[in-house]
ModelCIF file with pLDDT and N, C-alpha, C, O atoms, coordinates in Angstrom:
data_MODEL
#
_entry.id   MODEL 
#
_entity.id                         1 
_entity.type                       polymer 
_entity.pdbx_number_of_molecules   1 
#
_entity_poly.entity_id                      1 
_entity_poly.type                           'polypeptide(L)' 
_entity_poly.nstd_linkage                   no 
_entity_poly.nstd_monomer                   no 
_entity_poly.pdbx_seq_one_letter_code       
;(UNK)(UNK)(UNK)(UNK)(UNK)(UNK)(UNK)(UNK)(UNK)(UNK)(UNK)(UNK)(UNK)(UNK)(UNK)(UNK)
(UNK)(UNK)(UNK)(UNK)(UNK)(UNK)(UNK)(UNK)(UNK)(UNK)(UNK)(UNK)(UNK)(UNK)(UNK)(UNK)
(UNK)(UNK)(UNK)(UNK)(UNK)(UNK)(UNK)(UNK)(UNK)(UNK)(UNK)(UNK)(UNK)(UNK)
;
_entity_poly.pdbx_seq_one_letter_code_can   XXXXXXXXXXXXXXXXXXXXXXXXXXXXXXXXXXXXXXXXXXXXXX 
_entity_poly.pdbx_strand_id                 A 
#
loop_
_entity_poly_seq.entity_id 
_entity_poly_seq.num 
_entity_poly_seq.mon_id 
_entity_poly_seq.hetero 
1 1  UNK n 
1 2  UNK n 
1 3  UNK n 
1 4  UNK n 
1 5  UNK n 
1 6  UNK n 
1 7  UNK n 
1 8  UNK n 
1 9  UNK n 
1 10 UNK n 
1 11 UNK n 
1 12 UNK n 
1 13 UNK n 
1 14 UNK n 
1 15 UNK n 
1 16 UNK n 
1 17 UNK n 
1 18 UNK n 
1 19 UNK n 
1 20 UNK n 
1 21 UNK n 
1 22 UNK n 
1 23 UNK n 
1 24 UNK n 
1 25 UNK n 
1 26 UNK n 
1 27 UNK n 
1 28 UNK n 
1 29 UNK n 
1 30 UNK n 
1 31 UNK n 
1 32 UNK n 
1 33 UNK n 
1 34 UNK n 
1 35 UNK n 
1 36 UNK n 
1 37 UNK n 
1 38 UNK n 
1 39 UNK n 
1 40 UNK n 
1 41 UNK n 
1 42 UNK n 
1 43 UNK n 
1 44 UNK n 
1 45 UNK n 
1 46 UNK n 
#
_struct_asym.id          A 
_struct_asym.entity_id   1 
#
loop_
_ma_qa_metric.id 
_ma_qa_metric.mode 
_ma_qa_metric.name 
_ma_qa_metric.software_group_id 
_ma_qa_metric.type 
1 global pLDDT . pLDDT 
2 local  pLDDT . pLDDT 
#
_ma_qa_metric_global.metric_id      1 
_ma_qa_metric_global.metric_value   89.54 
_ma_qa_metric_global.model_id       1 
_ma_qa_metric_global.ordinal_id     1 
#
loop_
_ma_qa_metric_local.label_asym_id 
_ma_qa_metric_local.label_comp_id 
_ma_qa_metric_local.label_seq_id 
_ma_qa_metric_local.metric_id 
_ma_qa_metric_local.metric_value 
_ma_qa_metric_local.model_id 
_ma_qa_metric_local.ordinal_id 
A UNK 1  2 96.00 1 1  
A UNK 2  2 96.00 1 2  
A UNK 3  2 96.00 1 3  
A UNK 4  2 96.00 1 4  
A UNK 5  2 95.00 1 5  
A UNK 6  2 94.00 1 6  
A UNK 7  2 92.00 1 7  
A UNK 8  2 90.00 1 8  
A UNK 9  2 91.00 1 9  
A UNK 10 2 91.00 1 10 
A UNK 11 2 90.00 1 11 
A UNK 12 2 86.00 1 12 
A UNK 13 2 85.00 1 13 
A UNK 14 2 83.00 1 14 
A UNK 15 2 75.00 1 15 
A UNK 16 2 76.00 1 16 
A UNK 17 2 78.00 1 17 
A UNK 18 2 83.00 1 18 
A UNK 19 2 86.00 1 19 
A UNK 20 2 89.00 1 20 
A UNK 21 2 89.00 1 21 
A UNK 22 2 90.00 1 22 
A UNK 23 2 88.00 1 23 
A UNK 24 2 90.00 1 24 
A UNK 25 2 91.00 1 25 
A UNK 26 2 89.00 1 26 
A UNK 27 2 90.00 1 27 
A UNK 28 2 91.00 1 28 
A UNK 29 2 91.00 1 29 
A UNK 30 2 90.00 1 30 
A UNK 31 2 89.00 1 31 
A UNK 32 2 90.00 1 32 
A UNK 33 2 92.00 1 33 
A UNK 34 2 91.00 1 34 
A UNK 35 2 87.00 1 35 
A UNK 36 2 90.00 1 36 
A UNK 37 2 92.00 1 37 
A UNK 38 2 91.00 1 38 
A UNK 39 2 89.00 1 39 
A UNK 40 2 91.00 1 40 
A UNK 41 2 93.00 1 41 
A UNK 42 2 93.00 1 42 
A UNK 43 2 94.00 1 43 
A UNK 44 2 92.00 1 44 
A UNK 45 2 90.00 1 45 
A UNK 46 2 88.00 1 46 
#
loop_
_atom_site.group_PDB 
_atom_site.id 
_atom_site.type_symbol 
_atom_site.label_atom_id 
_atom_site.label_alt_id 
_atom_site.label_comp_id 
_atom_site.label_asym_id 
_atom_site.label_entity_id 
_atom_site.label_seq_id 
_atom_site.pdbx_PDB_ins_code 
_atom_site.Cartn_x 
_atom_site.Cartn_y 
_atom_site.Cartn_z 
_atom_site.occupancy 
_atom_site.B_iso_or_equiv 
_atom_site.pdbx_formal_charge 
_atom_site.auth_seq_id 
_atom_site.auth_comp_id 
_atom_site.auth_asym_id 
_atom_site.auth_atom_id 
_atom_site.pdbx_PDB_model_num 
ATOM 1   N N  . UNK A 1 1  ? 0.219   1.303  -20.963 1.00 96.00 ? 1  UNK A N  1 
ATOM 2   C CA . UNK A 1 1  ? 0.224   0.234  -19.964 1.00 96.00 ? 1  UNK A CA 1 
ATOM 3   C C  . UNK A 1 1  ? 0.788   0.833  -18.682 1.00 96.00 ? 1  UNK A C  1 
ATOM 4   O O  . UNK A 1 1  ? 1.882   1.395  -18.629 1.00 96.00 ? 1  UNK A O  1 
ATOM 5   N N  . UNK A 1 2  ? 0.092   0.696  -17.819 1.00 96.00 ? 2  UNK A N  1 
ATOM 6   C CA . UNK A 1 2  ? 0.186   1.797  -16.474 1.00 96.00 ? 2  UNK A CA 1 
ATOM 7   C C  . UNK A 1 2  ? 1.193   0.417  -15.576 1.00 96.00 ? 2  UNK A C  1 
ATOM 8   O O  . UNK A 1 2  ? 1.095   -0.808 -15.498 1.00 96.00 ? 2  UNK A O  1 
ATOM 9   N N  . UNK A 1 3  ? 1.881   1.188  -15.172 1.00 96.00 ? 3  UNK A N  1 
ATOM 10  C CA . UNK A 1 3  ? 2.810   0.407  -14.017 1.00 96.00 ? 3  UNK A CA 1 
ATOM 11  C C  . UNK A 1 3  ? 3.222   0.882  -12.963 1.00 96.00 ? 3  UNK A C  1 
ATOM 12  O O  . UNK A 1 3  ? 4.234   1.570  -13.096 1.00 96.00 ? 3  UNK A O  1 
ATOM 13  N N  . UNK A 1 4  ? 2.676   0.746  -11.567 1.00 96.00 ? 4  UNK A N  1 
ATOM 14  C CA . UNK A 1 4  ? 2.375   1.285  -10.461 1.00 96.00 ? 4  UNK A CA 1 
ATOM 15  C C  . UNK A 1 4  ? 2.886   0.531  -9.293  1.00 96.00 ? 4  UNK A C  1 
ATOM 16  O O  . UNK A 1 4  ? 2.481   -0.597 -9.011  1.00 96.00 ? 4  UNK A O  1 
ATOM 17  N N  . UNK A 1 5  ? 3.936   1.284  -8.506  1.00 95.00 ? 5  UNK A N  1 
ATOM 18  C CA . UNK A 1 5  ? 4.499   0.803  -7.711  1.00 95.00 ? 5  UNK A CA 1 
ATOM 19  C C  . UNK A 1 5  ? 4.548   1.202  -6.261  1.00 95.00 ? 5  UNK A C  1 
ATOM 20  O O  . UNK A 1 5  ? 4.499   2.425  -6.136  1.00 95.00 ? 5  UNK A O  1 
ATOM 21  N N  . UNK A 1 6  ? 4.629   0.531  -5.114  1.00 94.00 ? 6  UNK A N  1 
ATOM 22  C CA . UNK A 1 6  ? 4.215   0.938  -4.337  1.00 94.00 ? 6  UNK A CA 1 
ATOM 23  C C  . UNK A 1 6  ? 4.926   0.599  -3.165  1.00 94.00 ? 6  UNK A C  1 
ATOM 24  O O  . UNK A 1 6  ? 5.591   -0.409 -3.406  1.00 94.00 ? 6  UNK A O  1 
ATOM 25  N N  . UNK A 1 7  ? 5.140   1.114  -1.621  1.00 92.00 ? 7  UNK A N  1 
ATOM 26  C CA . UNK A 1 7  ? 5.715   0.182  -0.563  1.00 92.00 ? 7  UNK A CA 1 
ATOM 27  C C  . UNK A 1 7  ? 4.088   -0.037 0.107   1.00 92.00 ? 7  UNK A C  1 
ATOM 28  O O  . UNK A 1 7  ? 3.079   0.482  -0.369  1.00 92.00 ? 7  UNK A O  1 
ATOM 29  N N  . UNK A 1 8  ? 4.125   -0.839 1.190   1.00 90.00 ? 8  UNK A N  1 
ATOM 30  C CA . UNK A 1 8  ? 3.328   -1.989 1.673   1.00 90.00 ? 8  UNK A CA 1 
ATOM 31  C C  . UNK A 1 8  ? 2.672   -0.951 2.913   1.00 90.00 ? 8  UNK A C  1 
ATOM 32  O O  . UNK A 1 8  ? 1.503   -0.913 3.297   1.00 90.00 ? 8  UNK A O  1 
ATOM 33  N N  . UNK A 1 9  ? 3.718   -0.220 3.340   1.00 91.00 ? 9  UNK A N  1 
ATOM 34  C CA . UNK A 1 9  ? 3.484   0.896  4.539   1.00 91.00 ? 9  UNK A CA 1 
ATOM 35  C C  . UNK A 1 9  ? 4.152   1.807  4.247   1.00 91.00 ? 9  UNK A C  1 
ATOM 36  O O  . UNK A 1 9  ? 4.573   1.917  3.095   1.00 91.00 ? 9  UNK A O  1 
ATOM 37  N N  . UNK A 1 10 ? 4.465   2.814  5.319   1.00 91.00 ? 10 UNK A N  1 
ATOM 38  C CA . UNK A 1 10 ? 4.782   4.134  5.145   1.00 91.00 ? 10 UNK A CA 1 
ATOM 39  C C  . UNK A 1 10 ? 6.335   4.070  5.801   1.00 91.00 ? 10 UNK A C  1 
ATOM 40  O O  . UNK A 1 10 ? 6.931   5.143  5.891   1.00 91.00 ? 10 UNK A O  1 
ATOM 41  N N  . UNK A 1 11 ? 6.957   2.930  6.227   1.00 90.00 ? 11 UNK A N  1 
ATOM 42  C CA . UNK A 1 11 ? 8.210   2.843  6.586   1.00 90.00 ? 11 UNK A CA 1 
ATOM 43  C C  . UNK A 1 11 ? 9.027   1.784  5.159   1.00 90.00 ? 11 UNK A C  1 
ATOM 44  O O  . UNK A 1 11 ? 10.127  1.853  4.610   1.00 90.00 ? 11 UNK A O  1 
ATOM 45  N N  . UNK A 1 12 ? 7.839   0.875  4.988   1.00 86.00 ? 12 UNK A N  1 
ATOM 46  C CA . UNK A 1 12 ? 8.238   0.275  3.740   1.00 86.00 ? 12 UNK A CA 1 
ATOM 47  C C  . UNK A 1 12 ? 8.518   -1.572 4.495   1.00 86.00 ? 12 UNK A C  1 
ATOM 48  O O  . UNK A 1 12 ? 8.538   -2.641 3.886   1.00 86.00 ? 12 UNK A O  1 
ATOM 49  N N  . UNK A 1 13 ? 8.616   -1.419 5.330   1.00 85.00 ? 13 UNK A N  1 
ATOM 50  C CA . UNK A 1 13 ? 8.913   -2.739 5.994   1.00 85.00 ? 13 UNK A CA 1 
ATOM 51  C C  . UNK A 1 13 ? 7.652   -3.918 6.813   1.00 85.00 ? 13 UNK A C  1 
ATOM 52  O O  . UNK A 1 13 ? 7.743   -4.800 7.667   1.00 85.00 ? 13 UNK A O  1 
ATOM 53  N N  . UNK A 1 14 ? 6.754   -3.450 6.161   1.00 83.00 ? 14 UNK A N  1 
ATOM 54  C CA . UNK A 1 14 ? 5.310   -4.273 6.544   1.00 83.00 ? 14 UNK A CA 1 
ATOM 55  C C  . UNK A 1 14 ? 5.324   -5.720 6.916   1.00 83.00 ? 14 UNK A C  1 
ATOM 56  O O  . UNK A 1 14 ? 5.283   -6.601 6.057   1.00 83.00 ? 14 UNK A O  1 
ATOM 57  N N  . UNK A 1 15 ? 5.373   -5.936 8.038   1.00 75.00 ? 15 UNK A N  1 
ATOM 58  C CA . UNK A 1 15 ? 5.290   -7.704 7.973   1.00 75.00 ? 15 UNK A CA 1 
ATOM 59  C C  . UNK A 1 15 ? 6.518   -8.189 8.104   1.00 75.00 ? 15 UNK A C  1 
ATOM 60  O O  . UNK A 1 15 ? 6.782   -9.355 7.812   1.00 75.00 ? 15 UNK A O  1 
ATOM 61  N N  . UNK A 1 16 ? 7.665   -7.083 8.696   1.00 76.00 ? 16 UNK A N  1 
ATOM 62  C CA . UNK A 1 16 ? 8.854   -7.706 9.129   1.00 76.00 ? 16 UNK A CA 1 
ATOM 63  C C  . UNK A 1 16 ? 9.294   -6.729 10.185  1.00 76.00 ? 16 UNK A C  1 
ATOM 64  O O  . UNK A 1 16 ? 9.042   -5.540 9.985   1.00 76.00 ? 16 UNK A O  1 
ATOM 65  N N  . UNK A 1 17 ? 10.020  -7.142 11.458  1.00 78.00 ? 17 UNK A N  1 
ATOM 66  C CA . UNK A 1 17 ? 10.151  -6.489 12.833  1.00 78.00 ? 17 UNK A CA 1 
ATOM 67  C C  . UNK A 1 17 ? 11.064  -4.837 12.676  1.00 78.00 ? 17 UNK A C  1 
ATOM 68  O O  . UNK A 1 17 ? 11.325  -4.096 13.624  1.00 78.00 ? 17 UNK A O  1 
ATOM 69  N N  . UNK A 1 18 ? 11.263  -4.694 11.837  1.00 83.00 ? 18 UNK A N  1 
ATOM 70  C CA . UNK A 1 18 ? 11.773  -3.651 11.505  1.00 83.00 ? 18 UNK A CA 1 
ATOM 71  C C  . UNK A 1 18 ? 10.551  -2.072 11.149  1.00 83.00 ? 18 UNK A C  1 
ATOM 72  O O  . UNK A 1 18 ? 10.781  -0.871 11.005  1.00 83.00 ? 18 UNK A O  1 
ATOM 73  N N  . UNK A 1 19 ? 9.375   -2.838 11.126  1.00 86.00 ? 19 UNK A N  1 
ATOM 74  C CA . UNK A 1 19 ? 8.036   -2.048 10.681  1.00 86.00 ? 19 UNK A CA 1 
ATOM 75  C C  . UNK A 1 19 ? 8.310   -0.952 11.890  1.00 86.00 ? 19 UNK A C  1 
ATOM 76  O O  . UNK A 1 19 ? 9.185   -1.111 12.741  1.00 86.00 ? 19 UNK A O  1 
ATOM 77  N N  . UNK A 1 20 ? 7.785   -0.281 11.854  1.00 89.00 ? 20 UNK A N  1 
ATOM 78  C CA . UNK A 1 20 ? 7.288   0.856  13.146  1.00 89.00 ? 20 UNK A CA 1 
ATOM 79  C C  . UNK A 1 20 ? 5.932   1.491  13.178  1.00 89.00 ? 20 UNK A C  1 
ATOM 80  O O  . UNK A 1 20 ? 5.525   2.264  14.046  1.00 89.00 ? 20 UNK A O  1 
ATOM 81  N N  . UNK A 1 21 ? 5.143   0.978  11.896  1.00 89.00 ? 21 UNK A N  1 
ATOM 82  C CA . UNK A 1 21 ? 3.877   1.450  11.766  1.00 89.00 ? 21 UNK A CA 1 
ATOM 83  C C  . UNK A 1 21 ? 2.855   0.835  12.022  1.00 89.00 ? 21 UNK A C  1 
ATOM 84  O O  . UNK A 1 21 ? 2.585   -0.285 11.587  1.00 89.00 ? 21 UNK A O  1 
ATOM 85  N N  . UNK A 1 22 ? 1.953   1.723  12.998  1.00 90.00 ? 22 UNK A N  1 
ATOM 86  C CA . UNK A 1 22 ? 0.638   1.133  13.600  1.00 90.00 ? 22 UNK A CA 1 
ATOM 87  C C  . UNK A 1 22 ? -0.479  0.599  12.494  1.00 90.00 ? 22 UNK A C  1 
ATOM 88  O O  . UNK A 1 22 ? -0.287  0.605  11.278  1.00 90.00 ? 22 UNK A O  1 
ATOM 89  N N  . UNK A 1 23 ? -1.254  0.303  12.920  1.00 88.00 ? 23 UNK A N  1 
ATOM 90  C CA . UNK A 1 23 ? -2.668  -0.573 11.922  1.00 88.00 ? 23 UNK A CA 1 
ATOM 91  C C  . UNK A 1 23 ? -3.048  0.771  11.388  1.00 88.00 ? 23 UNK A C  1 
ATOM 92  O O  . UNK A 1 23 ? -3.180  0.676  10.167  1.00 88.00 ? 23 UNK A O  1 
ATOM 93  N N  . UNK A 1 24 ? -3.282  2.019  11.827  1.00 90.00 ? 24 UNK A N  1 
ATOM 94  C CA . UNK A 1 24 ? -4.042  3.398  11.816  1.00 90.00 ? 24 UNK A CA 1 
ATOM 95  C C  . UNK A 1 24 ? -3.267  3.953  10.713  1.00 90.00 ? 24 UNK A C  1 
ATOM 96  O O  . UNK A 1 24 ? -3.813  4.089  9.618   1.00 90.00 ? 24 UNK A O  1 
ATOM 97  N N  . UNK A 1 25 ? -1.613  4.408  10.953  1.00 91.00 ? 25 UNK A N  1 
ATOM 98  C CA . UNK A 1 25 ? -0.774  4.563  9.788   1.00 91.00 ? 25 UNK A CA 1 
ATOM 99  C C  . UNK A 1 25 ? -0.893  3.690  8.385   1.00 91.00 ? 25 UNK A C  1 
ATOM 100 O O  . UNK A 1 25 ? -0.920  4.294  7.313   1.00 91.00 ? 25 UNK A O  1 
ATOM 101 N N  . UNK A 1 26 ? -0.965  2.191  8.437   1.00 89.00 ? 26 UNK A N  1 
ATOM 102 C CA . UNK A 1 26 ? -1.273  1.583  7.290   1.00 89.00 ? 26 UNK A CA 1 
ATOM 103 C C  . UNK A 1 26 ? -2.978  1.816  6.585   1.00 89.00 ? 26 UNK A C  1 
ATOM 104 O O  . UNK A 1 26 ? -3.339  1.645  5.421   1.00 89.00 ? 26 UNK A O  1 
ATOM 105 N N  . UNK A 1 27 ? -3.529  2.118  7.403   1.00 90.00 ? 27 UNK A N  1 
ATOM 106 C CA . UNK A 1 27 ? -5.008  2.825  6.525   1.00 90.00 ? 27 UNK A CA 1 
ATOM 107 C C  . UNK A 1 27 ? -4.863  4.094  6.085   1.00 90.00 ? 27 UNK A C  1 
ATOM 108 O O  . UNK A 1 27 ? -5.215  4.441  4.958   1.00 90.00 ? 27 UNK A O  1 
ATOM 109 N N  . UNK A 1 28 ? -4.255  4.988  7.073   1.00 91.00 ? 28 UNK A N  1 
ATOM 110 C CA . UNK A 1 28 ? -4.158  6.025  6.800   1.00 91.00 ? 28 UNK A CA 1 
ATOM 111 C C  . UNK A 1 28 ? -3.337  6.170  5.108   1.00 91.00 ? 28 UNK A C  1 
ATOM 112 O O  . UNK A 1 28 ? -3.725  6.779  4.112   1.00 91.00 ? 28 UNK A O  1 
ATOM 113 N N  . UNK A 1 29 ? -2.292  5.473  5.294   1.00 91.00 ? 29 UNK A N  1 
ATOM 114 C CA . UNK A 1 29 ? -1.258  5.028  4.015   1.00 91.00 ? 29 UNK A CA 1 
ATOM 115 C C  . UNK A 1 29 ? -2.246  4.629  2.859   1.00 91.00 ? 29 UNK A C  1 
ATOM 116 O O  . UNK A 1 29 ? -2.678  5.497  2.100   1.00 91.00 ? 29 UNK A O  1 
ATOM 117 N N  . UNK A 1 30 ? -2.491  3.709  2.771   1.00 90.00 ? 30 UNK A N  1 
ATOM 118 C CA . UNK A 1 30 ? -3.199  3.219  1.671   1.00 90.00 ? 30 UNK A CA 1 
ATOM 119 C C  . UNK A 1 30 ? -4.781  3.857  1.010   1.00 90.00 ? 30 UNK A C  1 
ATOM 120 O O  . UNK A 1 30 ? -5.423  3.610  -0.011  1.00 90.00 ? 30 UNK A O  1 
ATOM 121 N N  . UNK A 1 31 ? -4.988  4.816  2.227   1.00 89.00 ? 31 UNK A N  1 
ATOM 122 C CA . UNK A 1 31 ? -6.131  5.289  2.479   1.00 89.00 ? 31 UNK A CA 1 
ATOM 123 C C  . UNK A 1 31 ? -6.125  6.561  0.816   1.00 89.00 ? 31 UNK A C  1 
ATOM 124 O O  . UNK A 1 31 ? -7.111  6.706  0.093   1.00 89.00 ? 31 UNK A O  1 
ATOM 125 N N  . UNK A 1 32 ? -4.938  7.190  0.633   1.00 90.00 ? 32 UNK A N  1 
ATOM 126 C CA . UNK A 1 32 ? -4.261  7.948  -0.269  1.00 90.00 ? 32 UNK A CA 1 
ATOM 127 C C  . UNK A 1 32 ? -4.555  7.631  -1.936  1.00 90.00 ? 32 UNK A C  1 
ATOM 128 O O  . UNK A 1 32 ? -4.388  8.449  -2.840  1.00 90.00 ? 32 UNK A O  1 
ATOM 129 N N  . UNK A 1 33 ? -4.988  6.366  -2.073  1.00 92.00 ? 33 UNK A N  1 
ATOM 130 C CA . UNK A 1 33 ? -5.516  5.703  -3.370  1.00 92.00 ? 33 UNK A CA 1 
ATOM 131 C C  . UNK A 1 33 ? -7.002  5.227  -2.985  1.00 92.00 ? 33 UNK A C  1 
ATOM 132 O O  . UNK A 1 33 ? -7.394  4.561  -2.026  1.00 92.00 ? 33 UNK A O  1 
ATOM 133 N N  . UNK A 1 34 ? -7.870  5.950  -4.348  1.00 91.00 ? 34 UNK A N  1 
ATOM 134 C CA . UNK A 1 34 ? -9.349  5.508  -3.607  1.00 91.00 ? 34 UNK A CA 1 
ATOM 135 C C  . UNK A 1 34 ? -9.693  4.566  -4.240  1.00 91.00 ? 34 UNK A C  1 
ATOM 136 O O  . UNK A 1 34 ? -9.283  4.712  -5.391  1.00 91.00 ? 34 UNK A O  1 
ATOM 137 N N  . UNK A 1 35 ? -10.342 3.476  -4.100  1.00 87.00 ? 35 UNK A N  1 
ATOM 138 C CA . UNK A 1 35 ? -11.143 1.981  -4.650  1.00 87.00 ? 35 UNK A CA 1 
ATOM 139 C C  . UNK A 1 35 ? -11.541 2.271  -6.202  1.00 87.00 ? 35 UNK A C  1 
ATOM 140 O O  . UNK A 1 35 ? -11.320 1.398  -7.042  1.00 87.00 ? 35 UNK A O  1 
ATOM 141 N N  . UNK A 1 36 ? -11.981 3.197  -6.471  1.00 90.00 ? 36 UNK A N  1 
ATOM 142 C CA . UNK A 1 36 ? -11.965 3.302  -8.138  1.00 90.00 ? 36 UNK A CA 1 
ATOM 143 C C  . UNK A 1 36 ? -11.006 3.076  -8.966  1.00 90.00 ? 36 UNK A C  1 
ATOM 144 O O  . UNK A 1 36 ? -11.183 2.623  -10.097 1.00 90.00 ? 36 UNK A O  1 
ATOM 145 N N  . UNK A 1 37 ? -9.739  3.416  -8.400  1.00 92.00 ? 37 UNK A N  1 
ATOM 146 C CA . UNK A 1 37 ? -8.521  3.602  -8.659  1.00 92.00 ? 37 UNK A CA 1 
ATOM 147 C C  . UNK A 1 37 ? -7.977  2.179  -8.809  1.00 92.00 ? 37 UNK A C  1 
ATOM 148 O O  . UNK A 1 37 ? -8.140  1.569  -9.866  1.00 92.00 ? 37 UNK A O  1 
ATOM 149 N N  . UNK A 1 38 ? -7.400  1.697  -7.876  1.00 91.00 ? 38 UNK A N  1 
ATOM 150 C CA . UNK A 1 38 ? -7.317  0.581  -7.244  1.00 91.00 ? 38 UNK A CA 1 
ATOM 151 C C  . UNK A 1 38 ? -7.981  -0.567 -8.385  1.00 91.00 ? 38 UNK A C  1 
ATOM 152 O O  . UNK A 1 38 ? -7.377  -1.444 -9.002  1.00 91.00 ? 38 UNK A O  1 
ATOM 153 N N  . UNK A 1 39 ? -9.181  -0.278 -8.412  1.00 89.00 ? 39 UNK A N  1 
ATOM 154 C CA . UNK A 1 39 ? -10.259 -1.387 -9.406  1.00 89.00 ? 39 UNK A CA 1 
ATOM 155 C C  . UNK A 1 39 ? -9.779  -1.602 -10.518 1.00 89.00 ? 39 UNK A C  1 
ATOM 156 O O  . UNK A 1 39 ? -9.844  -2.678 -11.112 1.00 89.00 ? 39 UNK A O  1 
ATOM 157 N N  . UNK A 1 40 ? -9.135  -0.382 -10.994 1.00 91.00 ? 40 UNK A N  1 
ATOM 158 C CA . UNK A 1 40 ? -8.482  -0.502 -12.444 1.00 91.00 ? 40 UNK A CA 1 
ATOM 159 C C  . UNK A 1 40 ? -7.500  -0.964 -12.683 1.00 91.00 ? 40 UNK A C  1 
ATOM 160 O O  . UNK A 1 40 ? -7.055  -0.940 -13.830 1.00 91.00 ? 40 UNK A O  1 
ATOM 161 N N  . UNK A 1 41 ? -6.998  -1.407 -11.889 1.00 93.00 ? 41 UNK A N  1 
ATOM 162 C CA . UNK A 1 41 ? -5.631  -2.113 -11.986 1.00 93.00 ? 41 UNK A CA 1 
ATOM 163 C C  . UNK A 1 41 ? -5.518  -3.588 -11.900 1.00 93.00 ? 41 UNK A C  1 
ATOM 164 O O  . UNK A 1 41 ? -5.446  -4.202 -10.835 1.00 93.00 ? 41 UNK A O  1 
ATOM 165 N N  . UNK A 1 42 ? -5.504  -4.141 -13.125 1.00 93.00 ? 42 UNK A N  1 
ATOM 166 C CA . UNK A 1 42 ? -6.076  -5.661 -13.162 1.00 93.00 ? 42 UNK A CA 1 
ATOM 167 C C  . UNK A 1 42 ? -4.993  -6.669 -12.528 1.00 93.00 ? 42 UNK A C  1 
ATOM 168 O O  . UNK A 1 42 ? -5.194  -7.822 -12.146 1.00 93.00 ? 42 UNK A O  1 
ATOM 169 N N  . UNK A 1 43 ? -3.945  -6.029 -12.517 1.00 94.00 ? 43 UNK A N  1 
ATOM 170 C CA . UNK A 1 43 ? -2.959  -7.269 -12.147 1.00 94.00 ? 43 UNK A CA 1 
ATOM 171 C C  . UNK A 1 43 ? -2.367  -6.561 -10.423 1.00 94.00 ? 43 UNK A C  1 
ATOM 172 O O  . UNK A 1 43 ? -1.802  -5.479 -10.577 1.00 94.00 ? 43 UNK A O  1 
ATOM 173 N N  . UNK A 1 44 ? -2.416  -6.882 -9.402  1.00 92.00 ? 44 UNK A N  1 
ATOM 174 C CA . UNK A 1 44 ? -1.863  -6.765 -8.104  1.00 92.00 ? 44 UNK A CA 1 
ATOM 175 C C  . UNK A 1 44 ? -1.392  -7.485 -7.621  1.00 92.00 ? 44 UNK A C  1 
ATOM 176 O O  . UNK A 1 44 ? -1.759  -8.560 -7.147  1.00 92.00 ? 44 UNK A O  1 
ATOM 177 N N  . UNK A 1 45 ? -0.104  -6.771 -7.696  1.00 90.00 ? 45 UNK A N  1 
ATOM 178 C CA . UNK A 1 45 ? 0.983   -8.238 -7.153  1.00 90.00 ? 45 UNK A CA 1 
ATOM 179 C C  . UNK A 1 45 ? 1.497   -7.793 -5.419  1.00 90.00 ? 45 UNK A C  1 
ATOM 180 O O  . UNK A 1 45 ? 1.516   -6.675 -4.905  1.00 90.00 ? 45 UNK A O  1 
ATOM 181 N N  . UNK A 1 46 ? 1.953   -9.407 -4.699  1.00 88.00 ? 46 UNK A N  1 
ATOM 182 C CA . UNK A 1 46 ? 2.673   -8.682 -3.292  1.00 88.00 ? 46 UNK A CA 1 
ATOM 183 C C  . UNK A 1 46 ? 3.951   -9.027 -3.218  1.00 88.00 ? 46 UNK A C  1 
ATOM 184 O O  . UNK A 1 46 ? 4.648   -8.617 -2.289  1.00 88.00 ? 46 UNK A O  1 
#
């Protein structure tokens, strides 16, 4: 049972004024796991 953890961005603070990361950094970030990957993971929590 795979359990996979993650931050939201690359500072870790996504969606609160403390962020420092552009829209480009958060693709770039997430960009690192490809959609196959991703697919397999039945439960995604935020």
């Amino acid at each position: 049972t795979l359990v996979a953890a993650a931050n939201p961005c690359p500072c870790g603070w996504s969606g609160d004024r403390r962020c420092i990361c552009s829209e480009l950094k958060r693709r770039r970030y997430w960009g690192r796991l490809s959609g196959p990957l991703l697919d397999r993971l039945d439960l995604q929590l935020k």
